[in-house]
C-alpha atoms as a PDB file:
ATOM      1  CA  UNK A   1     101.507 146.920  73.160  1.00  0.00           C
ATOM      2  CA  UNK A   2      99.771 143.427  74.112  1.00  0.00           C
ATOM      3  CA  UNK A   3     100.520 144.567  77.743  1.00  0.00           C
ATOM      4  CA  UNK A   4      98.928 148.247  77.157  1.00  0.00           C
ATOM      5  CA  UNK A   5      95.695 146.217  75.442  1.00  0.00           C
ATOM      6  CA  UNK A   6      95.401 143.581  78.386  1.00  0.00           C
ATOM      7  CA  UNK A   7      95.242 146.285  80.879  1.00  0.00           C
ATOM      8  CA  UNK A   8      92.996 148.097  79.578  1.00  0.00           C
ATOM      9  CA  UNK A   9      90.552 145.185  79.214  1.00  0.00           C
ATOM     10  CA  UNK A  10      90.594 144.572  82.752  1.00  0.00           C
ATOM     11  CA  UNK A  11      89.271 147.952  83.680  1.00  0.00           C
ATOM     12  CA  UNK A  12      86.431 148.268  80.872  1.00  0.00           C
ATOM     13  CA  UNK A  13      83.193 147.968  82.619  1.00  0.00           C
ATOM     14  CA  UNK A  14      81.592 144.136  82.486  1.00  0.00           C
ATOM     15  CA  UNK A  15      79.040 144.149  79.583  1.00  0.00           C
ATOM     16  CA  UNK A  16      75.809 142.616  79.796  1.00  0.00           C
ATOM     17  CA  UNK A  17      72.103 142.866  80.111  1.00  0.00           C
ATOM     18  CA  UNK A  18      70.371 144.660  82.642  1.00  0.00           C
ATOM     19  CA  UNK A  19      69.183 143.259  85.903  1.00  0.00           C
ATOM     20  CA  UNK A  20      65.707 142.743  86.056  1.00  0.00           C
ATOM     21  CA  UNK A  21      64.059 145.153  88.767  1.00  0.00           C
ATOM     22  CA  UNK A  22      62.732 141.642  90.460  1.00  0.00           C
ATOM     23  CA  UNK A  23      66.259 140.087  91.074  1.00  0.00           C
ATOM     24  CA  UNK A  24      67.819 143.601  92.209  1.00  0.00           C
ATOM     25  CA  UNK A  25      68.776 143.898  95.834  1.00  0.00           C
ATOM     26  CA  UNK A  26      66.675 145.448  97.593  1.00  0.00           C
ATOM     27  CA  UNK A  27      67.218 148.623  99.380  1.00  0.00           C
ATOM     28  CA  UNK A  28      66.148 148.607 103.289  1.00  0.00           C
ATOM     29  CA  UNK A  29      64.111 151.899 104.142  1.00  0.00           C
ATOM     30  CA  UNK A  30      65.701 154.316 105.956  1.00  0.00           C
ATOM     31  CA  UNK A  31      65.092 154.581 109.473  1.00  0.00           C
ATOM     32  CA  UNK A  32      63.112 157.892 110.256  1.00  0.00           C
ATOM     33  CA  UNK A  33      64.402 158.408 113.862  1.00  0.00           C
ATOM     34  CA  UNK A  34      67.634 156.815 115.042  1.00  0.00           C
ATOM     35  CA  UNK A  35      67.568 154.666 118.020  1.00  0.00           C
ATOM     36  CA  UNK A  36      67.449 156.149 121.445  1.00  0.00           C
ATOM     37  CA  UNK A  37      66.803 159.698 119.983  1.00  0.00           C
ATOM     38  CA  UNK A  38      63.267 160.685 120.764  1.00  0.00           C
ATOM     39  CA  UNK A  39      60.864 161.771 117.725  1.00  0.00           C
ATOM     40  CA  UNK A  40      58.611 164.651 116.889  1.00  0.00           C
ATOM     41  CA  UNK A  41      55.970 163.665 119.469  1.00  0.00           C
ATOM     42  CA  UNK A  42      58.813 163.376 122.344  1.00  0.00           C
ATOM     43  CA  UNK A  43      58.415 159.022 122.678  1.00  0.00           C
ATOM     44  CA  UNK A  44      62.272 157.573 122.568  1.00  0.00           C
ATOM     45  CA  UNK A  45      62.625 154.694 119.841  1.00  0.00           C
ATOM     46  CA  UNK A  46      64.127 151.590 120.788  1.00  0.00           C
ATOM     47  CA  UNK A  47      65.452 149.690 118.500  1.00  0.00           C
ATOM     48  CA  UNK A  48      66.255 145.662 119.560  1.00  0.00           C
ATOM     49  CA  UNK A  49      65.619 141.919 118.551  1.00  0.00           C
ATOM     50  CA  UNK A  50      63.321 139.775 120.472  1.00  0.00           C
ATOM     51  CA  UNK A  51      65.377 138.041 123.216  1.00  0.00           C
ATOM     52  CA  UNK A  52      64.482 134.085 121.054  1.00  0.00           C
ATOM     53  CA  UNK A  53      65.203 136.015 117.671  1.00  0.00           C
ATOM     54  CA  UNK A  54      68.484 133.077 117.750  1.00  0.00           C
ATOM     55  CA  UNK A  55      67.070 130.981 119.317  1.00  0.00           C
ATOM     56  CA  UNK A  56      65.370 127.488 118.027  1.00  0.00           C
ATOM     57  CA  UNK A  57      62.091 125.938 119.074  1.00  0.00           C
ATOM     58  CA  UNK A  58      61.706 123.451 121.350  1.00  0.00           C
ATOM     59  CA  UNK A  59      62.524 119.823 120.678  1.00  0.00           C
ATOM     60  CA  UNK A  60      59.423 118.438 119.758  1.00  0.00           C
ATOM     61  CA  UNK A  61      61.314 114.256 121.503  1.00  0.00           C
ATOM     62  CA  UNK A  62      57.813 112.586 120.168  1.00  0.00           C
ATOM     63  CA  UNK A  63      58.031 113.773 116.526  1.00  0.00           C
ATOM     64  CA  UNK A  64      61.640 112.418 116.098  1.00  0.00           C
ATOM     65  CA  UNK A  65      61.437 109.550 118.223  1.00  0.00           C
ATOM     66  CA  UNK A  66      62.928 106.322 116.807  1.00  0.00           C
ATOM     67  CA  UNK A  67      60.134 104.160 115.256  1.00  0.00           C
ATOM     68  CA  UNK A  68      60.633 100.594 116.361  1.00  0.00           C
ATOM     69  CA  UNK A  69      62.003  98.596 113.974  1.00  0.00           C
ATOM     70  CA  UNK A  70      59.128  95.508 112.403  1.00  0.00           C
ATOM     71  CA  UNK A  71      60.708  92.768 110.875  1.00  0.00           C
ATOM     72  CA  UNK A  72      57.567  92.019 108.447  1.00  0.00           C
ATOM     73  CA  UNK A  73      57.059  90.623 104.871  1.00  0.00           C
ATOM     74  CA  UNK A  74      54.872  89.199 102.708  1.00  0.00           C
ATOM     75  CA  UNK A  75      54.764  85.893 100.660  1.00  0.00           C
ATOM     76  CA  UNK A  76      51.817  86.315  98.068  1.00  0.00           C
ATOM     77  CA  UNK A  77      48.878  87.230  99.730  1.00  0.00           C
ATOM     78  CA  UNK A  78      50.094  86.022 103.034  1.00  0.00           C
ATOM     79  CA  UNK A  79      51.807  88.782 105.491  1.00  0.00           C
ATOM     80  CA  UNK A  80      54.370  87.364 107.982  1.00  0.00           C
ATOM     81  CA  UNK A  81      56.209  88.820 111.087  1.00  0.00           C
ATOM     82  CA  UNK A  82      57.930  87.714 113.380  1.00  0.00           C
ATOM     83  CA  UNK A  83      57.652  89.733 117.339  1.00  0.00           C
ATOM     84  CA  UNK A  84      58.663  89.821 120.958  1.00  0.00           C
ATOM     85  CA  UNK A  85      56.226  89.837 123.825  1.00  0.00           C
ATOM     86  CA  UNK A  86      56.262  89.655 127.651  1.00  0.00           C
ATOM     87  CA  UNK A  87      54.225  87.567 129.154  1.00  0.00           C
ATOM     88  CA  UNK A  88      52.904  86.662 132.507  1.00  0.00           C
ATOM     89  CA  UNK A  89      53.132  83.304 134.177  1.00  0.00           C
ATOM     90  CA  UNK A  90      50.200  82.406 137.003  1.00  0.00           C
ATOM     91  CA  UNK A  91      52.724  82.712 139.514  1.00  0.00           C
ATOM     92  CA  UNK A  92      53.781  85.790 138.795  1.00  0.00           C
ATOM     93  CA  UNK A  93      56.702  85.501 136.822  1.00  0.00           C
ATOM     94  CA  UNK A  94      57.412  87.105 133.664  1.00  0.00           C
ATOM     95  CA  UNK A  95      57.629  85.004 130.727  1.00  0.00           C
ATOM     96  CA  UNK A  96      59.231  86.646 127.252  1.00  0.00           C
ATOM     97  CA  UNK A  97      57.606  85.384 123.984  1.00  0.00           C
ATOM     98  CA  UNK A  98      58.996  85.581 120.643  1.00  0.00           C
ATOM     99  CA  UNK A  99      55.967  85.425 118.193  1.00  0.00           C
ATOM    100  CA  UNK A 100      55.742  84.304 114.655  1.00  0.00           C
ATOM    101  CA  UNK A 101      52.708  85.466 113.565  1.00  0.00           C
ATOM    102  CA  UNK A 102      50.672  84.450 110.195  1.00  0.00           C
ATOM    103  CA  UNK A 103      47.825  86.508 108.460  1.00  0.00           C
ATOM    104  CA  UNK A 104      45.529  85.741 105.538  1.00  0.00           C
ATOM    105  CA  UNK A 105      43.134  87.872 103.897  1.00  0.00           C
ATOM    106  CA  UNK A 106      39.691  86.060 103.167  1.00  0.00           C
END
């Protein structure tokens, strides 16, 4: 009898609210004239996806470029950071620089 009772739960319909008409899916319109068949004024509908449809944009290298990293801080009112630079030496040589720079607000 349990068994009988169990089985016949399972196949009573779910009960429940209604779905709003919002949240319903949405059916797509029928297409008037199939693809390659031609219509009432004799033009042949072709039916396709742009060729890009997949496709995505171009990579964009200057909007996802790494930013370089500052090694800056501040101490009160003070800002401090510390920097590399290359240099030039009057004879021509290159001269690298590492730079501890101080600022103040006054």
């Amino acid at each position: 009898m349990r068994l009988a009772i169990m089985m016949a739960l399972q196949t009573a319909p779910v009960a429940g609210p209604p779905v709003p008409l919002d949240l319903r899916p949405v059916r797509p319109a029928p297409v008037q004239t199939p693809c390659g068949e031609p219509d009432d004024h004799g033009d042949i509908v072709v039916c396709g996806r742009a060729r890009d449809a997949d496709r995505l944009p171009p990579f964009d290298p200057t909007r996802y470029a790494e930013k370089p990293i500052r090694a800056n801080t501040t101490i009160g009112k003070a800002r401090v950071s510390a920097e590399a630079e290359q240099g030039s030496l009057p004879n021509g040589q290159s001269a690298p620089r590492a730079m501890l720079r101080l600022k103040l607000p006054f």
